[in-house]
C-alpha atoms as a PDB file:
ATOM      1  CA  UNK A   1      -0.771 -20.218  21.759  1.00  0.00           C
ATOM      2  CA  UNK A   2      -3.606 -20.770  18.930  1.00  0.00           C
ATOM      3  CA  UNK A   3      -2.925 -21.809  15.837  1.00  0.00           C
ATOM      4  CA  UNK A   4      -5.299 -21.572  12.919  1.00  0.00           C
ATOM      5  CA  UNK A   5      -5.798 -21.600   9.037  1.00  0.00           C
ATOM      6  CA  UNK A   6      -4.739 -18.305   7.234  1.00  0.00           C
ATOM      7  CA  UNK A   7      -5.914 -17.433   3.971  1.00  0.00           C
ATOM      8  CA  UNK A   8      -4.448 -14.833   1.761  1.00  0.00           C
ATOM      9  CA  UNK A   9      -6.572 -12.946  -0.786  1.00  0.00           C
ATOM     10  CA  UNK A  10      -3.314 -12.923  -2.993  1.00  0.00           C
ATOM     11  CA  UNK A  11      -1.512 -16.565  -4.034  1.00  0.00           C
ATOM     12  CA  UNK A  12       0.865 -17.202  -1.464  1.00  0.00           C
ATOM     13  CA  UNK A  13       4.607 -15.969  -2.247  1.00  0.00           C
ATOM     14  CA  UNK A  14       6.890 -19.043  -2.559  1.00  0.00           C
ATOM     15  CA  UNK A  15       8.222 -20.036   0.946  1.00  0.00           C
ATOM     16  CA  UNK A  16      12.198 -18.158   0.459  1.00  0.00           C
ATOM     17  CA  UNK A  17      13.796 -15.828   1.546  1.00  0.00           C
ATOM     18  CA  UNK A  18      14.861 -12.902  -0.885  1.00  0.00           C
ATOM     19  CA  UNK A  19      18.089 -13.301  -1.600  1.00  0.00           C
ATOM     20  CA  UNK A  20      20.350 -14.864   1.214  1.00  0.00           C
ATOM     21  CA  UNK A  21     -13.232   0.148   6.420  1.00  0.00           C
ATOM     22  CA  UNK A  22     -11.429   0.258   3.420  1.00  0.00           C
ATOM     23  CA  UNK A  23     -12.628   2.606   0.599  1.00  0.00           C
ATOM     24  CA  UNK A  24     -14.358   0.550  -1.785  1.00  0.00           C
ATOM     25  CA  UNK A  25     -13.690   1.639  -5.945  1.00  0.00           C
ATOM     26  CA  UNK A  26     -17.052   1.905  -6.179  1.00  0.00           C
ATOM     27  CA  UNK A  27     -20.204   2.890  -4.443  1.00  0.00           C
ATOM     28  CA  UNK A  28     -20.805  -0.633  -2.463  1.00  0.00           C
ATOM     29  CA  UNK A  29     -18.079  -2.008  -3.783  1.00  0.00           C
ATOM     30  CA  UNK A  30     -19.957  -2.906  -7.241  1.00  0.00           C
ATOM     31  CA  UNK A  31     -17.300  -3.223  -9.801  1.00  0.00           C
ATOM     32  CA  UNK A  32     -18.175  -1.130 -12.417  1.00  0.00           C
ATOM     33  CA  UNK A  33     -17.140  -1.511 -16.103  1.00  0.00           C
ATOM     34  CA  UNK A  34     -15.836   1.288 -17.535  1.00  0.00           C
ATOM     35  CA  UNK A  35     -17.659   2.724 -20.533  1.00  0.00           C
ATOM     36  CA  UNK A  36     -15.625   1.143 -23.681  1.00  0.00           C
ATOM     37  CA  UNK A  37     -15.637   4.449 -24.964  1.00  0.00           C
ATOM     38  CA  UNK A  38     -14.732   6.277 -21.903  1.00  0.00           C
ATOM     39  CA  UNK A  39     -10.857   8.501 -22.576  1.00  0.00           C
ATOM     40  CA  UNK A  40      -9.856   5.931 -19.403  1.00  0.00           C
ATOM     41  CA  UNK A  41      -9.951   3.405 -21.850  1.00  0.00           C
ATOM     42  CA  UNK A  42      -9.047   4.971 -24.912  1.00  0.00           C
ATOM     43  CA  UNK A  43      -5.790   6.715 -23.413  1.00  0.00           C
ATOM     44  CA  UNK A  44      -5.362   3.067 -21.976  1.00  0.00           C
ATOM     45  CA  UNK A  45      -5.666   1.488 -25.490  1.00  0.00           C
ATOM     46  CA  UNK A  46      -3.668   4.193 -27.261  1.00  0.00           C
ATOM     47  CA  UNK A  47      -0.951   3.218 -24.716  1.00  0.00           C
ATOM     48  CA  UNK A  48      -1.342  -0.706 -25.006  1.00  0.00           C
ATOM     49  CA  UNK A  49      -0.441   0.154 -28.796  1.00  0.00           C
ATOM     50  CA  UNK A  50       3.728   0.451 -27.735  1.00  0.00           C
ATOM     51  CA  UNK A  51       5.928  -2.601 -26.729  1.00  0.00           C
ATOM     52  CA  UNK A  52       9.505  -3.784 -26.924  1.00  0.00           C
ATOM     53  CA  UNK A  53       9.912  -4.125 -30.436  1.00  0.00           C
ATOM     54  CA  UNK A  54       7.475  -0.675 -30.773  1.00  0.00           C
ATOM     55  CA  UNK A  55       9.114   1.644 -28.623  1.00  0.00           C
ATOM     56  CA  UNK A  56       8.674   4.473 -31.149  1.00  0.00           C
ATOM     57  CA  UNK A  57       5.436   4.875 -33.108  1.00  0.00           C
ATOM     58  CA  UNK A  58       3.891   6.971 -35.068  1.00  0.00           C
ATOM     59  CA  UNK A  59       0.423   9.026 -35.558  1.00  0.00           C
ATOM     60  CA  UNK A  60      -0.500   6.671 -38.275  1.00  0.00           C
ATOM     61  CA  UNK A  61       0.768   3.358 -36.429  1.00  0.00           C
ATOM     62  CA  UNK A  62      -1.231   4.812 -33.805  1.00  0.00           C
ATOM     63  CA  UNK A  63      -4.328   5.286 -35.529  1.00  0.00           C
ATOM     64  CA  UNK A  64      -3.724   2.155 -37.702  1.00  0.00           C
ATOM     65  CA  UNK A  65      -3.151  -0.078 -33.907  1.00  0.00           C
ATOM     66  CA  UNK A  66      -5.968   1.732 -32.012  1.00  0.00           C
ATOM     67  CA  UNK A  67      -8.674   1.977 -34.956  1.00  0.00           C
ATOM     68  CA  UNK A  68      -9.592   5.107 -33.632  1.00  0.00           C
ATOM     69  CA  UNK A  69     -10.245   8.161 -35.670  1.00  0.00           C
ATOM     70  CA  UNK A  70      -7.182  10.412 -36.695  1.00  0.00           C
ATOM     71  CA  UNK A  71      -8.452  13.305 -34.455  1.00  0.00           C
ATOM     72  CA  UNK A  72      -8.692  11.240 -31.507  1.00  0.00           C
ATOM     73  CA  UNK A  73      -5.907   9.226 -31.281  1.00  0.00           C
ATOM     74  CA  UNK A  74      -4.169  12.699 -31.839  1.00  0.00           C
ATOM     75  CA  UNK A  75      -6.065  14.752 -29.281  1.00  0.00           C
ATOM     76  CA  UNK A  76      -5.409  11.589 -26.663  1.00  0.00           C
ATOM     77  CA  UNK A  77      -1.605  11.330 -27.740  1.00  0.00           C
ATOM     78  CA  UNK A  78      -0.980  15.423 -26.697  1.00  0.00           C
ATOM     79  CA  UNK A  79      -3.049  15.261 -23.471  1.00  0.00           C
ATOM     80  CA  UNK A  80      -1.143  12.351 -22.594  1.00  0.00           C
ATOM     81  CA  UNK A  81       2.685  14.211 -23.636  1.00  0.00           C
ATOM     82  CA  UNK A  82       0.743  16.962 -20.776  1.00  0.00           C
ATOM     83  CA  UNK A  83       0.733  13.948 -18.252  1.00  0.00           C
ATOM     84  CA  UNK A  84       3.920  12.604 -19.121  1.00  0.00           C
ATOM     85  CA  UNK A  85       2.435   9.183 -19.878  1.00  0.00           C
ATOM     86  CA  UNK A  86       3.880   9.716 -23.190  1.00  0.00           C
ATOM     87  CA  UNK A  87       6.924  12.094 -24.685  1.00  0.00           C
ATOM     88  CA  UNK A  88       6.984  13.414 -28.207  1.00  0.00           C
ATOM     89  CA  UNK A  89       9.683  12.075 -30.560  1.00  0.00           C
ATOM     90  CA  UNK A  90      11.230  13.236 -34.011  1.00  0.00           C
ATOM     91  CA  UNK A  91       9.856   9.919 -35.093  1.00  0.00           C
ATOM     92  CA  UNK A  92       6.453  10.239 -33.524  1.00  0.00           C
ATOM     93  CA  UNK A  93       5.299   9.101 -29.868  1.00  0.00           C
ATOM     94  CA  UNK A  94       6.917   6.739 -26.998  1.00  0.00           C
ATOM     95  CA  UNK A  95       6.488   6.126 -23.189  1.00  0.00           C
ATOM     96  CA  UNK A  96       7.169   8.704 -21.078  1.00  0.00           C
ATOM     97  CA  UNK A  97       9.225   9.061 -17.985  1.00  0.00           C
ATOM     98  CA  UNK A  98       6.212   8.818 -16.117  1.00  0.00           C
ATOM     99  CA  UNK A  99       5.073   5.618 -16.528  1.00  0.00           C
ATOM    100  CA  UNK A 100       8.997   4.399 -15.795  1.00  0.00           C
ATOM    101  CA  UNK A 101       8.663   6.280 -12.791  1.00  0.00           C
ATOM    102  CA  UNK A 102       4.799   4.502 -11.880  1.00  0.00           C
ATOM    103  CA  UNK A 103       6.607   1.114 -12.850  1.00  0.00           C
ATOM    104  CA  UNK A 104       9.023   1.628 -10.190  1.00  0.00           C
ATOM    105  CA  UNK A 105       6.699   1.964  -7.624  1.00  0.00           C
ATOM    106  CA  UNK A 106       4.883  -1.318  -8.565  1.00  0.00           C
ATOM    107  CA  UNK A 107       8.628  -2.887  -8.857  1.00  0.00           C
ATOM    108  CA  UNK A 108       9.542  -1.549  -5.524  1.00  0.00           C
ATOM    109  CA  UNK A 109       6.371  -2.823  -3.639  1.00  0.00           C
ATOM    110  CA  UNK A 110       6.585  -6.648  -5.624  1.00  0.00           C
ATOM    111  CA  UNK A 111      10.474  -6.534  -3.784  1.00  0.00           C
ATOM    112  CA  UNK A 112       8.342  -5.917  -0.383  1.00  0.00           C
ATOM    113  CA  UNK A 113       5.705  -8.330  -0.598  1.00  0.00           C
ATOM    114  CA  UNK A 114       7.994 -10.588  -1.963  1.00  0.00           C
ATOM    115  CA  UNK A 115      10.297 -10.129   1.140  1.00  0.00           C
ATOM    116  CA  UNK A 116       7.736  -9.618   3.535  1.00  0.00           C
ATOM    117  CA  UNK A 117       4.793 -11.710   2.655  1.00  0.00           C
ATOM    118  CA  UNK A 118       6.431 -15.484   4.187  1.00  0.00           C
ATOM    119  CA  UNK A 119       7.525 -13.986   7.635  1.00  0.00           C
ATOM    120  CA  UNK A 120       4.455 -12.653   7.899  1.00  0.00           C
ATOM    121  CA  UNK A 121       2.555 -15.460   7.051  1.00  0.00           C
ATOM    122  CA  UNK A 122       5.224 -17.557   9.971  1.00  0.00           C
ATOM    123  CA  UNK A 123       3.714 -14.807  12.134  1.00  0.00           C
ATOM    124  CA  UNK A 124       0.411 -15.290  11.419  1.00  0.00           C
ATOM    125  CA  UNK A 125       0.492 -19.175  11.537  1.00  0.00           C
ATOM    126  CA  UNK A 126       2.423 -18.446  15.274  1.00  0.00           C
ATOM    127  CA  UNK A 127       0.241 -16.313  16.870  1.00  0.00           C
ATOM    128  CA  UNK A 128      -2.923 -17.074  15.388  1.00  0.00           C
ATOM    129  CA  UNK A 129      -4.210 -13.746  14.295  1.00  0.00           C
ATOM    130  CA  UNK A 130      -4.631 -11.789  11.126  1.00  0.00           C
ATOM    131  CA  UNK A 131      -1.707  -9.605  10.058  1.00  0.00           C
ATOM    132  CA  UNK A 132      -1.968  -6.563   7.261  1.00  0.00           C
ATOM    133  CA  UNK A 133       0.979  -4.571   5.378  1.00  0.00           C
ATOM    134  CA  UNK A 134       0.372  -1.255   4.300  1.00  0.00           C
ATOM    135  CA  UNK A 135       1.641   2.214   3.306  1.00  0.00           C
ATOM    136  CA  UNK A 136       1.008   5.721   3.716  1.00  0.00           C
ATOM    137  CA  UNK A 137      -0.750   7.793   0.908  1.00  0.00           C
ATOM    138  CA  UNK A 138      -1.196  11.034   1.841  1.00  0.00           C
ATOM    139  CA  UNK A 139      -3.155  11.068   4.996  1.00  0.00           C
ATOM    140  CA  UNK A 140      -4.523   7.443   4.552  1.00  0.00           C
ATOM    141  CA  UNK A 141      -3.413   3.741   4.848  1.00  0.00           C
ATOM    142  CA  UNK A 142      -3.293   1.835   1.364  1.00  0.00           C
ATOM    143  CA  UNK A 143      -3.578  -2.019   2.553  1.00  0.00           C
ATOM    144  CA  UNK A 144      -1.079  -3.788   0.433  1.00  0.00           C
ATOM    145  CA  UNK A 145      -1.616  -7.523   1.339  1.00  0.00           C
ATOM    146  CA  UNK A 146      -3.842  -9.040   3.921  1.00  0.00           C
ATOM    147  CA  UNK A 147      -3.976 -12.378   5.915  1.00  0.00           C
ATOM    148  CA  UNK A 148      -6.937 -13.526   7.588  1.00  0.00           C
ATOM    149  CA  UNK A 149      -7.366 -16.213  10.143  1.00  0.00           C
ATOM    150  CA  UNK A 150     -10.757 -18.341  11.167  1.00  0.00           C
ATOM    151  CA  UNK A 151     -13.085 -17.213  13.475  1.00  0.00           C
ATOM    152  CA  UNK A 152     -12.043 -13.525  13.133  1.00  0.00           C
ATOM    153  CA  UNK A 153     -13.494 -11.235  10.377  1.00  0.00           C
ATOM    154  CA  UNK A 154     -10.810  -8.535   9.357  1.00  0.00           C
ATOM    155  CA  UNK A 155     -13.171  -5.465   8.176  1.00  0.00           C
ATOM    156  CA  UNK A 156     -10.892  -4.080   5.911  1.00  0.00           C
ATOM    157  CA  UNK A 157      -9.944  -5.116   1.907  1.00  0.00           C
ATOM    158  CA  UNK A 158      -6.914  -5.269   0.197  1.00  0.00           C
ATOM    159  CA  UNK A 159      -6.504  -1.843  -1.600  1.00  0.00           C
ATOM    160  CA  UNK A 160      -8.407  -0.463   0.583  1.00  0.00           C
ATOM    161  CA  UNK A 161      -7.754   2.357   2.619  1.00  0.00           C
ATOM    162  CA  UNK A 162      -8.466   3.875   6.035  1.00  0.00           C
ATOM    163  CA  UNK A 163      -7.494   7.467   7.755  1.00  0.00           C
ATOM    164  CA  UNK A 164      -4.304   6.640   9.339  1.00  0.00           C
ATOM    165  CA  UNK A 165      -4.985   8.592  12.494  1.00  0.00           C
ATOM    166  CA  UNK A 166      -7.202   5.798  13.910  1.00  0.00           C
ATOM    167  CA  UNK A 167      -5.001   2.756  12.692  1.00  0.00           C
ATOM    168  CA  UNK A 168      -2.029   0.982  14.246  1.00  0.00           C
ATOM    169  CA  UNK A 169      -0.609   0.855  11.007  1.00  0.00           C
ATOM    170  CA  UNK A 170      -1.137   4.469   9.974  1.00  0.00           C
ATOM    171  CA  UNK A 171       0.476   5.519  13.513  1.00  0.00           C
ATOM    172  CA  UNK A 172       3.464   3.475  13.156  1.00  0.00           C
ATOM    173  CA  UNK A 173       3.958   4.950   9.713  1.00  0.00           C
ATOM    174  CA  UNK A 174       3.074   8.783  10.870  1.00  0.00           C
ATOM    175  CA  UNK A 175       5.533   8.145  13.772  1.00  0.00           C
ATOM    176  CA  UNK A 176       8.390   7.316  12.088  1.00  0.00           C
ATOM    177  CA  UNK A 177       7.435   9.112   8.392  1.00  0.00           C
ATOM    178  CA  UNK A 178       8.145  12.524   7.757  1.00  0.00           C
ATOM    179  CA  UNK A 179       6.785  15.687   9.508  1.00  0.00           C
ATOM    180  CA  UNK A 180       5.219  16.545   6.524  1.00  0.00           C
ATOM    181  CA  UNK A 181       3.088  13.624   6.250  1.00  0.00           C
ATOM    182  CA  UNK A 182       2.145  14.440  10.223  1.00  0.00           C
ATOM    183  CA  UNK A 183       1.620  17.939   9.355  1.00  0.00           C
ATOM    184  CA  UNK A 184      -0.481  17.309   6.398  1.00  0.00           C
ATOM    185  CA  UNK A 185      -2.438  15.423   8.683  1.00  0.00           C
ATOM    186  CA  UNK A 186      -3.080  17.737  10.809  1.00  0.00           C
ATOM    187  CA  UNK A 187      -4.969  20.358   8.175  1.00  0.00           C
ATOM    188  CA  UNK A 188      -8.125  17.548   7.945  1.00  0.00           C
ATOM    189  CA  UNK A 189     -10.802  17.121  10.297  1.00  0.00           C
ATOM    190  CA  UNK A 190      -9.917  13.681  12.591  1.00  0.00           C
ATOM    191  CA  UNK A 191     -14.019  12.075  12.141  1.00  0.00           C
ATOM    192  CA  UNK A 192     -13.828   9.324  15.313  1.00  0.00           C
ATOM    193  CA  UNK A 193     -15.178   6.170  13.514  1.00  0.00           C
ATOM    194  CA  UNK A 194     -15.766   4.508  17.388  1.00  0.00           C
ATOM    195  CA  UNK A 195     -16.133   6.045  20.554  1.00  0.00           C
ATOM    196  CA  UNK A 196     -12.337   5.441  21.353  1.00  0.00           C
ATOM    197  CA  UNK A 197     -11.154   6.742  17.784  1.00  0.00           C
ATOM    198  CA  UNK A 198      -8.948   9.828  19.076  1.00  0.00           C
ATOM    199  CA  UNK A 199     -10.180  12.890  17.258  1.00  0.00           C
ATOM    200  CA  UNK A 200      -8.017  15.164  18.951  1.00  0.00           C
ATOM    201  CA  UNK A 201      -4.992  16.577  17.356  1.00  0.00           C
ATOM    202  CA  UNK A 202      -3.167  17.617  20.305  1.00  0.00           C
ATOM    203  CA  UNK A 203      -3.845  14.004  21.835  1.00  0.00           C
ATOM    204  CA  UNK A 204      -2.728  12.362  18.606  1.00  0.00           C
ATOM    205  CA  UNK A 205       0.971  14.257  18.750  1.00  0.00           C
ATOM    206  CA  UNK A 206       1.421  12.854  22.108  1.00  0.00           C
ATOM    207  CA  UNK A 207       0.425   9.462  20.931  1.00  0.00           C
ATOM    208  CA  UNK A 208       2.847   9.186  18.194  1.00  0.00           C
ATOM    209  CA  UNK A 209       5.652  10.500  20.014  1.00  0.00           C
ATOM    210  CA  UNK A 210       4.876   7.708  22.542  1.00  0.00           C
ATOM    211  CA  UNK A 211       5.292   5.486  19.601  1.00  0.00           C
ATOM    212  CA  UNK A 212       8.226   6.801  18.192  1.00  0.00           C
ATOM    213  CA  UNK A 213       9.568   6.343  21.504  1.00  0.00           C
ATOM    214  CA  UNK A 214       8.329   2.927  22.441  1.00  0.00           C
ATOM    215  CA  UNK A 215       8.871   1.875  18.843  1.00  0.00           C
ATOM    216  CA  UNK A 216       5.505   0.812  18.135  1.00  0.00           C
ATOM    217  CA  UNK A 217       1.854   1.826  17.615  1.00  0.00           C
ATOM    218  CA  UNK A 218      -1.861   0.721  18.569  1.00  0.00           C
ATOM    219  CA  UNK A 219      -5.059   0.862  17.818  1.00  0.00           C
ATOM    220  CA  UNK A 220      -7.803  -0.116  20.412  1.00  0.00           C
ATOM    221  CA  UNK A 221     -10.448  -0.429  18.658  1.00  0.00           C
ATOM    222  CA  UNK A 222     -10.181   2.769  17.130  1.00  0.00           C
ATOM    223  CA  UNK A 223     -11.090   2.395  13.383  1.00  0.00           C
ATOM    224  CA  UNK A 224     -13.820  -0.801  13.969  1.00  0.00           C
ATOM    225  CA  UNK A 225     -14.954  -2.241  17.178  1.00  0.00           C
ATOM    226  CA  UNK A 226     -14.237  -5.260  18.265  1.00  0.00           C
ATOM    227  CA  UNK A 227     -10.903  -5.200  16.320  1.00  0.00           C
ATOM    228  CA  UNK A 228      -7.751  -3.778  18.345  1.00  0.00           C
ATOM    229  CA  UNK A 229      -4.260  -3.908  16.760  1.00  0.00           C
ATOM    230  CA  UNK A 230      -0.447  -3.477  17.372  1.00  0.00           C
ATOM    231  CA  UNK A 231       2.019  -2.355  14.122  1.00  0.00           C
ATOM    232  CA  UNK A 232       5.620  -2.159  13.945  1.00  0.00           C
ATOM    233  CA  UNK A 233       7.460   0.541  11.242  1.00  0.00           C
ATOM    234  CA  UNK A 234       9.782  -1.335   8.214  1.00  0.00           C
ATOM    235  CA  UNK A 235      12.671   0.933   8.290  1.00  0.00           C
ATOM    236  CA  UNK A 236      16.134   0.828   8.626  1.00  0.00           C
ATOM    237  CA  UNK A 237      17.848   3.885  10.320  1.00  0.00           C
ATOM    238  CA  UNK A 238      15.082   6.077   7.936  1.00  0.00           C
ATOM    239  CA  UNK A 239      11.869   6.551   7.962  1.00  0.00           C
ATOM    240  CA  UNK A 240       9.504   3.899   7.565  1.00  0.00           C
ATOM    241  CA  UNK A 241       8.623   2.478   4.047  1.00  0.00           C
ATOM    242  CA  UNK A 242       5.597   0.501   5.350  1.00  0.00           C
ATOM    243  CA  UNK A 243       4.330  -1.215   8.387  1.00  0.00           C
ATOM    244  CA  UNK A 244       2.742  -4.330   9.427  1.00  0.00           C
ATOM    245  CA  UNK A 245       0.139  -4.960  11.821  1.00  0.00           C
ATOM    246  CA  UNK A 246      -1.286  -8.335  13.751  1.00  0.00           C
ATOM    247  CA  UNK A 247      -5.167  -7.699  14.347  1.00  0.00           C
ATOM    248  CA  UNK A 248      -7.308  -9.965  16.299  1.00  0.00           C
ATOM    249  CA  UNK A 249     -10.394  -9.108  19.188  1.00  0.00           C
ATOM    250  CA  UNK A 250      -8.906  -7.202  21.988  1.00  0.00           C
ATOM    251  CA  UNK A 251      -8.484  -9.767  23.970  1.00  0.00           C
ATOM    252  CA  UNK A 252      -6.132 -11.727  22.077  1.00  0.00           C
ATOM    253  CA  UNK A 253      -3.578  -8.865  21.207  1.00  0.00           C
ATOM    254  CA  UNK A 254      -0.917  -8.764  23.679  1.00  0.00           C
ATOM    255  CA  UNK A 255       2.027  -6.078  23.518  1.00  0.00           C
ATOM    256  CA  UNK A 256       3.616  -8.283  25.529  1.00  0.00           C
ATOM    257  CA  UNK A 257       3.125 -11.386  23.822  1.00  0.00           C
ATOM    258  CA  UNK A 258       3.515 -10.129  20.438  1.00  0.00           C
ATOM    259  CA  UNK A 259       5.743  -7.218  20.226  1.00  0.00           C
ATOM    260  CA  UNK A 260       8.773  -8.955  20.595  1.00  0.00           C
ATOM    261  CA  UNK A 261       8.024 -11.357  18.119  1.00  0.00           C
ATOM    262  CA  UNK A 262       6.913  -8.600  15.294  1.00  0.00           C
ATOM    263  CA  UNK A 263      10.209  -6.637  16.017  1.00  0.00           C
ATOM    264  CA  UNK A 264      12.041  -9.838  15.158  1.00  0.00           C
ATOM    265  CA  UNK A 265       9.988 -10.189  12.101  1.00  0.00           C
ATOM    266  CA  UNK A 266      10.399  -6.270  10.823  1.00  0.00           C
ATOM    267  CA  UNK A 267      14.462  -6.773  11.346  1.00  0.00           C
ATOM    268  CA  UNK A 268      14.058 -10.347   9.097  1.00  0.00           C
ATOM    269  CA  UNK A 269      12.219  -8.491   6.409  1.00  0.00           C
ATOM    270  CA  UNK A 270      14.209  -5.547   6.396  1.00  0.00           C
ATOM    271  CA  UNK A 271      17.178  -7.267   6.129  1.00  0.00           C
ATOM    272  CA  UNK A 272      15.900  -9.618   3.160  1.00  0.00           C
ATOM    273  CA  UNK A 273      15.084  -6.418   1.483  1.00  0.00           C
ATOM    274  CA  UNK A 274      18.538  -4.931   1.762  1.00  0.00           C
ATOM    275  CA  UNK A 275      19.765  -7.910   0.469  1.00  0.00           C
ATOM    276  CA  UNK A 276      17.482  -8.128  -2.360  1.00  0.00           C
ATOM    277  CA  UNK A 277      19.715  -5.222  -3.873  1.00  0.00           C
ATOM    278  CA  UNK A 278      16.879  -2.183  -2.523  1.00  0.00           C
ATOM    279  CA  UNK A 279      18.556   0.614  -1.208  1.00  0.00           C
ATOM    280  CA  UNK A 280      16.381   2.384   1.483  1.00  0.00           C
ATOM    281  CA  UNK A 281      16.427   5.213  -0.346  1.00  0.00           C
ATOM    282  CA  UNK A 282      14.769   3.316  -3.461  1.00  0.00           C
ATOM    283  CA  UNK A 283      11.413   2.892  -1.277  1.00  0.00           C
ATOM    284  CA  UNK A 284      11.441   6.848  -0.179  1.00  0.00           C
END
């Protein structure tokens, strides 16, 4: 079995055990600085203004923190009360529910990576191939954390995201996700990206009942060529909260070979995640 050097694009998590084409954010992947003046980065200032020891402030601190104009800083407070980024109070302004609810959702996915990220790096070391972890967002893949391995360019980024219909990861996570998600699915056009993507609706239902039933999913070279994948659901008796997937050339992905060793990996992180303290119903 190969071994080779993996690289993460994130600092490797430390080595324990908790407790016991991509989309590109802008055209060609230029970063792009925002506009200082932009509301982005005005609404983002105006928020920057609260902390700990602020939790309540008002127009005037606002203004006074922000050095922005009375009008504005008012204006930008009320559009963000619409949002819920930020609630009214008889004292003035503070955070709103919403950004304790977005907070959650980064806490919940540091718990994952944190949980998930040294198995999967084992893996990867084991088998010699790159592995990703993702989610589902609507009817794409979001690619949480990569690992890449020499002598075998992964086309994807983290952050990124793909169409899940023509990614082992996005199948694993349509099979055992909600029927909604499937349905929802099912209202876009499926664009084949290679000449084995599987653009058919009607084929795609049969293909992730097989993998509901077999327990994993595939892609052959169905989002890039040359790059064929296998990906196993993290779940518990629920639906899946993520997946994982080990990538290499066609050749070197074995069901197999591999599968076995990916299910033992899926029950390891799921069960460091349950005894982090997460409750599956935290990551649905």
């Amino acid at each position: 079995m190969s071994h080779s050097l993996a690289q993460t694009e994130t600092p490797i998590p430390p080595s324990r055990v908790c407790n016991g084409r991509g989309l590109s954010s802008s055209p060609g992947g230029v970063d792009e600085r925002p506009n200082e003046r932009s509301v982005l980065v005005r609404a983002a200032q105006l928020l920057s203004s609260f902390g700990s020891d602020r939790p309540v402030m008002t127009l005037a601190e606002l203004v006074s923190e922000s050095a922005m104009p009375k009008s504005t800083v008012h204006r930008l407070a009320e559009q963000l009360v619409l949002l819920g980024w930020l609630e009214r109070d008889p004292n003035g302004y503070r955070i709103g529910i919403r950004l304790f609810e977005i907070g959650g959702l980064a806490d919940r996915y540091k718990i994952l990576r944190d949980c998930a990220m040294p198995h999967l790096h084992a893996l990867s070391a084991r088998t010699g191939l790159a592995v990703q972890l993702g989610v589902l967002h609507e009817t794409n893949v979001v690619y949480l954390e990569r690992i890449l391995v020499r002598g075998f360019q992964l086309p994807t980024r983290q952050g990124g995201r793909m169409p899940a219909y023509c990614t082992a990861l996005g199948k694993a996570l349509l099979a055992f996700g909600s029927a909604a998600d499937v349905e929802r699915l099912m209202s876009v056009t499926l664009t084949a990206f290679t000449r084995n993507t599987m653009a058919s609706p009607n084929a795609l239902l049969r293909e992730l009942a097989q993998a509901r039933q077999a327990g994993y999913a595939q892609d052959r070279e169905e989002a890039y060529a040359g790059v064929s994948c296998i990906s196993v659901p993290l779940r518990g008796s629920g639906r899946a909260v993520a997946a994982f997937s080990l990538c290499g050339r066609p050749s070197q992905v074995s069901v197999s070979e591999h599968l076995p060793q990916m299910e033992r990996v899926a029950a390891a992180v799921w069960a460091d995640v349950i005894g982090h303290g997460s409750q599956p119903g935290s990551f649905s």
